[in-house]
C-alpha atoms as a PDB file:
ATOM      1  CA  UNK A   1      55.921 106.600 331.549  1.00  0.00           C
ATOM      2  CA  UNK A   2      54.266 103.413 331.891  1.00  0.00           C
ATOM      3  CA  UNK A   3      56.733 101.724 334.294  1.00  0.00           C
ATOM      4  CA  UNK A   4      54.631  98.230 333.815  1.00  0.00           C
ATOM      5  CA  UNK A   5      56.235  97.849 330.481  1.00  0.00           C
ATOM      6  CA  UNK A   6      59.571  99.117 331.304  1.00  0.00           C
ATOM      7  CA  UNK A   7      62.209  95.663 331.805  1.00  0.00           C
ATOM      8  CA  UNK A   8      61.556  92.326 333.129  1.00  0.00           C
ATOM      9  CA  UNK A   9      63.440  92.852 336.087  1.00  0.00           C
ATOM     10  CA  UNK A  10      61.160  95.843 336.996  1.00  0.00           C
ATOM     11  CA  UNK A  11      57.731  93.719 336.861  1.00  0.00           C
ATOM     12  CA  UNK A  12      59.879  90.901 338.819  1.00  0.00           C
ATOM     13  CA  UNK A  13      60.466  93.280 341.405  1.00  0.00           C
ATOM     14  CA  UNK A  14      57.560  94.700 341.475  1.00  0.00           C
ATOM     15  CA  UNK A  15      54.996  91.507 341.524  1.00  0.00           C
ATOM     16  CA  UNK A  16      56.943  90.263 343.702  1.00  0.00           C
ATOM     17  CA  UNK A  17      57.704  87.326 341.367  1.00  0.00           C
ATOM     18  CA  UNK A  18      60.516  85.281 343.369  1.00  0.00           C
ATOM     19  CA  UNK A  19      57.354  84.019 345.414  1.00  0.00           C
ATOM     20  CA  UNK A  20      57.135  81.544 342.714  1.00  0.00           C
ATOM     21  CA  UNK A  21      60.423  80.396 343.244  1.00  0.00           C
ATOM     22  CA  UNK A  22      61.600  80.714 346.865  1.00  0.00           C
ATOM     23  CA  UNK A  23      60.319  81.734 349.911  1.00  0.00           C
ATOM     24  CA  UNK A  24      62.789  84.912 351.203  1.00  0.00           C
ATOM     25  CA  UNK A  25      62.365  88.071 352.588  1.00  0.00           C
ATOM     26  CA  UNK A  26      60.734  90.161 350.349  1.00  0.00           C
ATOM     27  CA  UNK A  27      63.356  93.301 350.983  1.00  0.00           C
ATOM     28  CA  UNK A  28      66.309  91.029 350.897  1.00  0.00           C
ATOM     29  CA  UNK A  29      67.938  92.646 347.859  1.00  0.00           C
ATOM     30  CA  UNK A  30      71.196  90.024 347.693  1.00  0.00           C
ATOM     31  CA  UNK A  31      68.576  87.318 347.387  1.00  0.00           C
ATOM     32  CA  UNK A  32      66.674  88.690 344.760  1.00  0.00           C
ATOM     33  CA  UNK A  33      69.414  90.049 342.781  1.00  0.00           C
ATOM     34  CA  UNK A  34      70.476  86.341 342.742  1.00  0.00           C
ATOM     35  CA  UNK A  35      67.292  84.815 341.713  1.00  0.00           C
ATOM     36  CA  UNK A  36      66.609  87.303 338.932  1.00  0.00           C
ATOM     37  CA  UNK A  37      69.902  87.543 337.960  1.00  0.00           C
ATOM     38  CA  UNK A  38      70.597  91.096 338.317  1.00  0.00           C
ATOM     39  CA  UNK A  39      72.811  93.697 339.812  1.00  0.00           C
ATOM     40  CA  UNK A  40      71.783  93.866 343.301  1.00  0.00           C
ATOM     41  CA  UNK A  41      72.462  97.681 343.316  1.00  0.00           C
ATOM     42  CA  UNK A  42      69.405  98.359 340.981  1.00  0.00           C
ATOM     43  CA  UNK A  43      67.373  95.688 342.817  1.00  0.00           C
ATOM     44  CA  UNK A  44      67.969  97.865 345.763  1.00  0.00           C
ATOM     45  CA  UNK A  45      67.062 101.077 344.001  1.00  0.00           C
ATOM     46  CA  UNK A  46      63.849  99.679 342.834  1.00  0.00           C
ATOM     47  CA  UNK A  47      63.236  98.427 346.078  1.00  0.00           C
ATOM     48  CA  UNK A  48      63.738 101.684 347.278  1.00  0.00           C
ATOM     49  CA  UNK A  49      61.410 103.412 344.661  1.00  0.00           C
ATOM     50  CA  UNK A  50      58.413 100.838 345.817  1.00  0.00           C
ATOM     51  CA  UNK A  51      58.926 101.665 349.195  1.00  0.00           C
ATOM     52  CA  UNK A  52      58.871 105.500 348.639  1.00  0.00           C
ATOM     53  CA  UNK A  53      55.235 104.901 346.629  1.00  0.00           C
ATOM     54  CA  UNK A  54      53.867 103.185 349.542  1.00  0.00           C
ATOM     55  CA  UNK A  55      54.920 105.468 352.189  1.00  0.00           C
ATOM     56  CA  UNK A  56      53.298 108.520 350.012  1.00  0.00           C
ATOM     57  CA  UNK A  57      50.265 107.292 349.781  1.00  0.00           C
ATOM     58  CA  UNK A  58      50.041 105.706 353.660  1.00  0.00           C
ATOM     59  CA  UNK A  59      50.785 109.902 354.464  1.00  0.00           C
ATOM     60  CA  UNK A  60      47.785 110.914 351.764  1.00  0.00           C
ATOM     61  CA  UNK A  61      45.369 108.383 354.178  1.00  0.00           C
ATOM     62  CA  UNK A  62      46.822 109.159 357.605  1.00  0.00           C
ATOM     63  CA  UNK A  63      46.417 113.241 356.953  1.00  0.00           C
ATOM     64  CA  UNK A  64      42.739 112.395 355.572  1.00  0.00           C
ATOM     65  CA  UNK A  65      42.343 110.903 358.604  1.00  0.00           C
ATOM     66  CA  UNK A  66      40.574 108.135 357.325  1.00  0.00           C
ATOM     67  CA  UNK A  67      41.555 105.403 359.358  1.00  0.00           C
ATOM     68  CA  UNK A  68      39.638 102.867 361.201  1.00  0.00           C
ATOM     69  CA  UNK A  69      40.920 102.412 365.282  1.00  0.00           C
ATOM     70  CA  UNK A  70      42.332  99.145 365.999  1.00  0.00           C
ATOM     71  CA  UNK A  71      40.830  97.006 368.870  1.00  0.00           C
ATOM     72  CA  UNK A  72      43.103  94.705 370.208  1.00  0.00           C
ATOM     73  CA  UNK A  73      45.480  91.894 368.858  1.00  0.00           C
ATOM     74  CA  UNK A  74      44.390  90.800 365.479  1.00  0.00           C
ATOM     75  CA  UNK A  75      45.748  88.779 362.439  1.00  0.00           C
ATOM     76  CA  UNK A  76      44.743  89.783 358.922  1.00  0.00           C
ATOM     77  CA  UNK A  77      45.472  87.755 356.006  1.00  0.00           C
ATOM     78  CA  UNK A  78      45.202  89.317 352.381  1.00  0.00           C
ATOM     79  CA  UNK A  79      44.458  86.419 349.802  1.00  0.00           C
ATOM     80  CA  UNK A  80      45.370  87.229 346.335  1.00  0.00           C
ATOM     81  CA  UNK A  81      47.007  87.574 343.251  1.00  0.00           C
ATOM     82  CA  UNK A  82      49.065  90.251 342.010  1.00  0.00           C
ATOM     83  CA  UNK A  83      46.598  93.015 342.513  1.00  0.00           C
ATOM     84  CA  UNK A  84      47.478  92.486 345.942  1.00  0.00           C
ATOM     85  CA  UNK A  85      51.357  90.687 345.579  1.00  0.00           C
ATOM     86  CA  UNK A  86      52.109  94.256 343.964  1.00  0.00           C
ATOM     87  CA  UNK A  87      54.254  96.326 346.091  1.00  0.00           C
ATOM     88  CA  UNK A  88      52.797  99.155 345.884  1.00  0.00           C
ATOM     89  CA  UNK A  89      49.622  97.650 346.282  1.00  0.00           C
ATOM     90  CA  UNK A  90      46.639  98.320 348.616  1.00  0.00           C
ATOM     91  CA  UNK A  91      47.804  95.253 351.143  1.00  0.00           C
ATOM     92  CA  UNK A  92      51.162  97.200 351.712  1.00  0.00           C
ATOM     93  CA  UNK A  93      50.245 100.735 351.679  1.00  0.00           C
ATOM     94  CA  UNK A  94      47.241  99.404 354.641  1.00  0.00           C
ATOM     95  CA  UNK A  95      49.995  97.604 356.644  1.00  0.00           C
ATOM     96  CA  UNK A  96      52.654 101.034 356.090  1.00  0.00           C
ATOM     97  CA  UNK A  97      49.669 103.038 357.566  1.00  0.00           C
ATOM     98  CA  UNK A  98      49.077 100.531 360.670  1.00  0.00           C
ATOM     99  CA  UNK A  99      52.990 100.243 360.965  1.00  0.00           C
ATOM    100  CA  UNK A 100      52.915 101.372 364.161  1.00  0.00           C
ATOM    101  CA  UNK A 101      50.552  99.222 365.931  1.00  0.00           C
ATOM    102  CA  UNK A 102      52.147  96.621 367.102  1.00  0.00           C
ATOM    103  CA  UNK A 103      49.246  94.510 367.773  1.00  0.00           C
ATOM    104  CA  UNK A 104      48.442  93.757 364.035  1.00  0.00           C
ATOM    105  CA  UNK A 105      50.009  90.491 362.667  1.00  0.00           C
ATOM    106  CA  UNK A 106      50.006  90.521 358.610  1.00  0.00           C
ATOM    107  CA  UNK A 107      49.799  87.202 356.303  1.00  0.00           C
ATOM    108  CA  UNK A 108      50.729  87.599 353.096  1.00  0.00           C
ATOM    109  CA  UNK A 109      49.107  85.064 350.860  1.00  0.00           C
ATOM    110  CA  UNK A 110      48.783  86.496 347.570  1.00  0.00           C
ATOM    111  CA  UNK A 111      50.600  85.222 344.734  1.00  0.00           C
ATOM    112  CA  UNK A 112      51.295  86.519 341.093  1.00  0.00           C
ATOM    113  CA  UNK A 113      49.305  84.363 338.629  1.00  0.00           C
ATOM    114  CA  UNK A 114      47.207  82.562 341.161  1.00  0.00           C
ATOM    115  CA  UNK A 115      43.897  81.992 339.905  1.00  0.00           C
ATOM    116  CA  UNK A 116      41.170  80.330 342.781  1.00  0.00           C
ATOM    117  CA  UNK A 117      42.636  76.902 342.847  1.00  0.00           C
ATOM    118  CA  UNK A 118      45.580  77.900 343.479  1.00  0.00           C
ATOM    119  CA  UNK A 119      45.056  79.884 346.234  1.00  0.00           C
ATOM    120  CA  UNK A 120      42.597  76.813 347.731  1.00  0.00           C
ATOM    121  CA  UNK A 121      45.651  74.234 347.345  1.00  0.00           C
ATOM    122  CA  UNK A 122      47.910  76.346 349.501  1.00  0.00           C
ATOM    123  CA  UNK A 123      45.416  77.833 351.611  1.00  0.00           C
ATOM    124  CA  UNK A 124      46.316  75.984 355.102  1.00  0.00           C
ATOM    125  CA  UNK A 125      50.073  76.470 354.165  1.00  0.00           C
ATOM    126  CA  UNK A 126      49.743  80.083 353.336  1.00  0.00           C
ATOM    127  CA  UNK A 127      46.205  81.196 355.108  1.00  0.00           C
ATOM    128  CA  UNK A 128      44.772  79.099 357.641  1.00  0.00           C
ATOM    129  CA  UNK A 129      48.243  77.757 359.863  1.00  0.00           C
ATOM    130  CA  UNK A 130      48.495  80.893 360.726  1.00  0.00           C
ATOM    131  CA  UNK A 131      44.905  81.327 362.658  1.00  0.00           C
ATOM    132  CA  UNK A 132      43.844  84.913 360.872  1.00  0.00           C
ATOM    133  CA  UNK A 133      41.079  86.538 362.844  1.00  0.00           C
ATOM    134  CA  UNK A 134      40.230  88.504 359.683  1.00  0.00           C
ATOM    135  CA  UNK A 135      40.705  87.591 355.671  1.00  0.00           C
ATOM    136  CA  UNK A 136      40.170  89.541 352.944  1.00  0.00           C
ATOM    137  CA  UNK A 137      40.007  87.780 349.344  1.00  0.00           C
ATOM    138  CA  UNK A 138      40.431  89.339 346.340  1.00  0.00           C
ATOM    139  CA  UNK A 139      40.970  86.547 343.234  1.00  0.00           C
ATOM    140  CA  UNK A 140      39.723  85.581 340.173  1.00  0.00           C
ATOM    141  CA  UNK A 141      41.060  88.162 337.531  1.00  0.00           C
ATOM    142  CA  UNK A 142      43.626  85.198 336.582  1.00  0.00           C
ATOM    143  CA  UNK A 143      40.623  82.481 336.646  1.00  0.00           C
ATOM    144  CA  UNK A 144      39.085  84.228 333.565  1.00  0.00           C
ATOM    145  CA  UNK A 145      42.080  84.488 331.034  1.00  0.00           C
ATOM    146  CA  UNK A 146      41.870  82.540 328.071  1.00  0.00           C
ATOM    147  CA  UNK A 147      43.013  82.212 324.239  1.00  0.00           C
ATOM    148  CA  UNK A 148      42.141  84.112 321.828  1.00  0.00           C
ATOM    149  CA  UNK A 149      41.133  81.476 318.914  1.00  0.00           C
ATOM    150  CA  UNK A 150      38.236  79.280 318.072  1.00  0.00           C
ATOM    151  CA  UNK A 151      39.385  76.541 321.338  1.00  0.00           C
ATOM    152  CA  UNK A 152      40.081  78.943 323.668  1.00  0.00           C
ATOM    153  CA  UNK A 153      37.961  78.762 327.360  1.00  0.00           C
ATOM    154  CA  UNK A 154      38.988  80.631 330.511  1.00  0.00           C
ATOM    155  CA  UNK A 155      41.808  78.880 332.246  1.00  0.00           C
ATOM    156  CA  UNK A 156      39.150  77.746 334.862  1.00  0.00           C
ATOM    157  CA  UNK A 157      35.417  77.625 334.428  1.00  0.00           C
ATOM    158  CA  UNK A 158      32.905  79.534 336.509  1.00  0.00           C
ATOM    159  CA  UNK A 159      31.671  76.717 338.337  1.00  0.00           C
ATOM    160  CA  UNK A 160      35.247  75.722 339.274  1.00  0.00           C
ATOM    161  CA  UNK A 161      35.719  79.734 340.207  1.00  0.00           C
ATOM    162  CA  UNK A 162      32.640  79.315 342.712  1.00  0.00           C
ATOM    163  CA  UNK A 163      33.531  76.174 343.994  1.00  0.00           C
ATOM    164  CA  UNK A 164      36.965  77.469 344.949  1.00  0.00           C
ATOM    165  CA  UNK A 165      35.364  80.566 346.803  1.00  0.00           C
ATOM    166  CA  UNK A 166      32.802  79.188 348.666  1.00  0.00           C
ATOM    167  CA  UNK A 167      35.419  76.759 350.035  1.00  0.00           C
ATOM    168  CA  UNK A 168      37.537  79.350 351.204  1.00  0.00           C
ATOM    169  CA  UNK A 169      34.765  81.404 352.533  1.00  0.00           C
ATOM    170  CA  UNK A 170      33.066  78.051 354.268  1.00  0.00           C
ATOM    171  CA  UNK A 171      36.645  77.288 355.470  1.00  0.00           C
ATOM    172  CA  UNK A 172      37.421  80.663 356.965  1.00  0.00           C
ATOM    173  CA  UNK A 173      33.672  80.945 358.461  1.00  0.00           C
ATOM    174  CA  UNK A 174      34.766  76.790 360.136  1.00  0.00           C
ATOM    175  CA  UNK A 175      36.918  78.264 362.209  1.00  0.00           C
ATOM    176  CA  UNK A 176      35.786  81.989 362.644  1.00  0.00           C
ATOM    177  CA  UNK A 177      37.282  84.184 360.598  1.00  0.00           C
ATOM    178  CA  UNK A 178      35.805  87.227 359.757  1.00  0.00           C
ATOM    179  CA  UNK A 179      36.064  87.820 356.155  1.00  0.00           C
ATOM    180  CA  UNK A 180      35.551  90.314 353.436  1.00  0.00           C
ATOM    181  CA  UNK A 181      35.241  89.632 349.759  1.00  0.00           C
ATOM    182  CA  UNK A 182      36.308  92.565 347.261  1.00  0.00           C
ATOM    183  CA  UNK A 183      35.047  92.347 343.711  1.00  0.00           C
ATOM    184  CA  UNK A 184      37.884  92.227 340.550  1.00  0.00           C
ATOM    185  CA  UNK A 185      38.637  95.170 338.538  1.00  0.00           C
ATOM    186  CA  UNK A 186      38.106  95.786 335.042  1.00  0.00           C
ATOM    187  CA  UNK A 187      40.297  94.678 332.220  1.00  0.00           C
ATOM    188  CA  UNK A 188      41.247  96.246 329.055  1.00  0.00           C
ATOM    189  CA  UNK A 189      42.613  93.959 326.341  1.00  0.00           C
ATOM    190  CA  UNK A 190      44.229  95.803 324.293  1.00  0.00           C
ATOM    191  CA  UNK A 191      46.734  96.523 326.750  1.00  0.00           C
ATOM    192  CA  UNK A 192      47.119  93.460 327.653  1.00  0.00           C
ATOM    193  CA  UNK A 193      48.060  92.436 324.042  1.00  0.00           C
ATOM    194  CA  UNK A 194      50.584  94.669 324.277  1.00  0.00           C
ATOM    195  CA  UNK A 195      52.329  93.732 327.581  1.00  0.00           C
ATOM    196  CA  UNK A 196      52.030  90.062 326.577  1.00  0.00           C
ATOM    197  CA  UNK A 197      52.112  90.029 322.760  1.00  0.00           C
ATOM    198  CA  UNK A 198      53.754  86.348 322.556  1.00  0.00           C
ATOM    199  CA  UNK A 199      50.693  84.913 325.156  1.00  0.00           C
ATOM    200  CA  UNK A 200      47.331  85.226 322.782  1.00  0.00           C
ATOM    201  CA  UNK A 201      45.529  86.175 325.735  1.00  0.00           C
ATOM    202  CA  UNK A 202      41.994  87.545 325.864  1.00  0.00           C
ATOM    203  CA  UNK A 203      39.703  88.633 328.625  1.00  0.00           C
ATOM    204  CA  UNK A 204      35.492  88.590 327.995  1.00  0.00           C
ATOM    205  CA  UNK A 205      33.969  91.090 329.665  1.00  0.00           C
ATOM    206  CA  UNK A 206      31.218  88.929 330.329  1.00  0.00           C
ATOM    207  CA  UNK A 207      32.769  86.405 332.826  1.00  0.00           C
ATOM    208  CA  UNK A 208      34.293  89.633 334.574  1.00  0.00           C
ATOM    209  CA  UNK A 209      30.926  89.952 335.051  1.00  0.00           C
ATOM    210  CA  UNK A 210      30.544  86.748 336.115  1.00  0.00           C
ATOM    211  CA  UNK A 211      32.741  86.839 339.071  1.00  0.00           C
ATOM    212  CA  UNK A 212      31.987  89.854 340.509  1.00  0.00           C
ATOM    213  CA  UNK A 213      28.293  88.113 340.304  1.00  0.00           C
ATOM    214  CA  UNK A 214      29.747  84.936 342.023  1.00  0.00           C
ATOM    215  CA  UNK A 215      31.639  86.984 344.068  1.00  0.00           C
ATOM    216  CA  UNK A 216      28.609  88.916 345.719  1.00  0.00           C
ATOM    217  CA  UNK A 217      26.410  86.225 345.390  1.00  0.00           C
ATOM    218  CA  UNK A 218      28.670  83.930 347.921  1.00  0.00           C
ATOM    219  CA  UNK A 219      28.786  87.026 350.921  1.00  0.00           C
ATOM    220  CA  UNK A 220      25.020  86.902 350.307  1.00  0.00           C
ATOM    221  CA  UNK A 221      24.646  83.273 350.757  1.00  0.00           C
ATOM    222  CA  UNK A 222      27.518  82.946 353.747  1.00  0.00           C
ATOM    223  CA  UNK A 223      26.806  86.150 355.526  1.00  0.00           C
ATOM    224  CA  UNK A 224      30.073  87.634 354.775  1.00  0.00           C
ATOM    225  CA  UNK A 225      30.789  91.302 354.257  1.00  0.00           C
ATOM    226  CA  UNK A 226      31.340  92.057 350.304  1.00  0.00           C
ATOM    227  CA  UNK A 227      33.367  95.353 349.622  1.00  0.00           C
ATOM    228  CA  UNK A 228      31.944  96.117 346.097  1.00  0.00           C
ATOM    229  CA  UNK A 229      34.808  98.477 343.605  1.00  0.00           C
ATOM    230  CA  UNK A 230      32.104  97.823 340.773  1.00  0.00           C
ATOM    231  CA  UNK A 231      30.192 101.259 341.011  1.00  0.00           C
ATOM    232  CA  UNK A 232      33.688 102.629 342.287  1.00  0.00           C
ATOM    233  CA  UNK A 233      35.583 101.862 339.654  1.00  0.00           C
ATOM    234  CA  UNK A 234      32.584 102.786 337.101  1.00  0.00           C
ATOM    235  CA  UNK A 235      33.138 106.533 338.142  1.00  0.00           C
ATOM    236  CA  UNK A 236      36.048 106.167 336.019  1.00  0.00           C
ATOM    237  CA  UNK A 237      37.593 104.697 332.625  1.00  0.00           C
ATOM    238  CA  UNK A 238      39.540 101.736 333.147  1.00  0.00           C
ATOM    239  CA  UNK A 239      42.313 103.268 331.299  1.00  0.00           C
ATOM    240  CA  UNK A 240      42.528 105.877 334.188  1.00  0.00           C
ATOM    241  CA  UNK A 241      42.840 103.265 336.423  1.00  0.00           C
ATOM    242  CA  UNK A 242      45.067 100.474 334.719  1.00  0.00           C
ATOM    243  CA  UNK A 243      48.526 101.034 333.454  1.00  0.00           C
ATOM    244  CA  UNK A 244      48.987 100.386 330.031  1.00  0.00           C
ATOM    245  CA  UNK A 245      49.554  96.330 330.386  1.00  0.00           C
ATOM    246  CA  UNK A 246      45.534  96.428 330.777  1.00  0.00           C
ATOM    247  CA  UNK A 247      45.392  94.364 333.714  1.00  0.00           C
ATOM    248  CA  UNK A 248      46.973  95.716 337.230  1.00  0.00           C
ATOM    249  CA  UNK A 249      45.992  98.825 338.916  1.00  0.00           C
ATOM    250  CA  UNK A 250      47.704 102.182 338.834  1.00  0.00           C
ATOM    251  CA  UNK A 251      48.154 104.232 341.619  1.00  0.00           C
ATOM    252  CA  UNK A 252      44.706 105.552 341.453  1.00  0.00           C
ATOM    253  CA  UNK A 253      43.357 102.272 341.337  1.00  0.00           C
ATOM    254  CA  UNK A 254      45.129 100.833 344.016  1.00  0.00           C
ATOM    255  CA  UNK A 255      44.501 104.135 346.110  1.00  0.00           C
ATOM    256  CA  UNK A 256      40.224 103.915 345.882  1.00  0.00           C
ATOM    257  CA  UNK A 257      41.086  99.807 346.653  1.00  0.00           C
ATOM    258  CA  UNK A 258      42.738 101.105 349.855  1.00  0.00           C
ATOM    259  CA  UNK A 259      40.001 103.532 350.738  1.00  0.00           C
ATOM    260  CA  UNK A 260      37.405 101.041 350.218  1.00  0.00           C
ATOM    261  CA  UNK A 261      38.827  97.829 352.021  1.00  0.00           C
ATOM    262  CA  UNK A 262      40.001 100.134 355.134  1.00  0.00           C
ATOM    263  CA  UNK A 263      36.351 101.307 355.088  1.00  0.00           C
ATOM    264  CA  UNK A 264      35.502  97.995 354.915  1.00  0.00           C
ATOM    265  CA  UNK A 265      37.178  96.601 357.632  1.00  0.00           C
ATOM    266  CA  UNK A 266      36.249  99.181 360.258  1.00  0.00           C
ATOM    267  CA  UNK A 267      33.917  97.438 361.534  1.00  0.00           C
ATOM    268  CA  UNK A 268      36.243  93.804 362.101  1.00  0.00           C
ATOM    269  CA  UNK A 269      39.293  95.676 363.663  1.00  0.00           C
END
């Protein structure tokens, strides 16, 4: 079953939604039950169930023995959306499989629905207060939604979308933060017009395209590292790597997103 399409309270949970409204503790299920109106019992269970995913696939990595040594003290931040607000996304099944080092500091600064501007008007409240040693940045899906009908342009355009970017990255660089850029995944609208039938949204492939351009064209000109999923991702169909709403990655696609950024940190930690 497609668990993406299964109740509201489900994707609230699991997107980590209440981010929009409050800042609590993410596993405080009282809290949540109370924002999202629901019985804090099956908040907790849910929690539970998220927690469960995460720790499986943190065991998959550790017995591969895949993981990068840590160096000393360091501060990570993970900018994002909800590819990375998920909670059973790549930023939480990396920080499950460092749990133990006690030496790694975590900033959470991904957001459900952010698109780049977002993410740039909060960034000293949410990024840069907090004095990350490393970043990794993974936005833009959200940038490139639009309506479907004769008007309809992407929600920012792709001159905004670099803008935004290289104003993190230049930001970061300022005050020497090592940073890693991750391409967006793919997109399937059809899905998508299922999950949000009432929304008239449509993706073109095109600006996808266009980002992931952007997005390696600004490590190029900033000398940052970029952690490419295109020709990962293109060893599969997006379908096998989406659930059914067409937008957020599966467990498969969250699990080659993990491999790929802990790869790609090695090197900073």
């Amino acid at each position: 079953m497609d668990l993406t399409l299964k109740s509201e309270l489900y994707n609230n949970i699991k997107f980590n939604m209440q981010k929009l409204i409050l800042n609590v503790p993410e596993q405080d299920a009282l809290w949540l039950s109370r924002i999202f109106a629901a019985d804090e019992g099956e908040v907790r269970k849910l929690l539970g169930d998220f927690e469960d995913t995460v720790r499986q696939q943190a065991e998959e990595i550790r017995k591969s023995g895949d993981i990068p040594q840590v160096h000393g003290a360091k501060t990570i931040a993970f900018i994002g959306d909800s590819i990375t607000s998920d909670r059973e996304s790549y930023f939480h099944i990396i920080r499950k499989v460092y749990e133990d080092e006690k030496e790694l500091r975590w900033i959470d600064a991904a957001v459900s629905g952010d698109k780049s501007d977002d993410a740039k008007m909060k960034f000293y409240e949410r990024t840069m207060n907090y004095h990350p040693d490393i970043a990794h940045v993974l936005i833009g899906t959200n940038d490139m939604r639009e309506s479907d009908d004769e008007n309809g342009e992407s929600c920012l355009s792709l001159g905004d979308y670099r803008k935004n970017l290289e104003y993190m990255v230049k930001t970061l660089k300022a005050n020497g933060v090592r940073i890693l850029l991750s391409t967006i995944s793919p997109v399937l609208n059809e899905g998508i017009r299922k999950r949000f039938p009432n929304d008239n949204w449509i993706y073109k492939e095109a600006n996808i395209h266009a980002v992931n351009s952007m997005i390696e064209e600004t490590a190029v000109k900033f000398g940052v590292k970029l952690n490419d999923m295109r020709p990962v991702y293109g060893k599969y169909r997006a379908e096998e790597i989406l659930f059914q709403d067409g937008l957020h990655l599966n467990a498969l696609g969250q699990r080659l997103l993990t491999g790929q950024v802990l790869a790609a940190l090695e090197e900073y930690l």
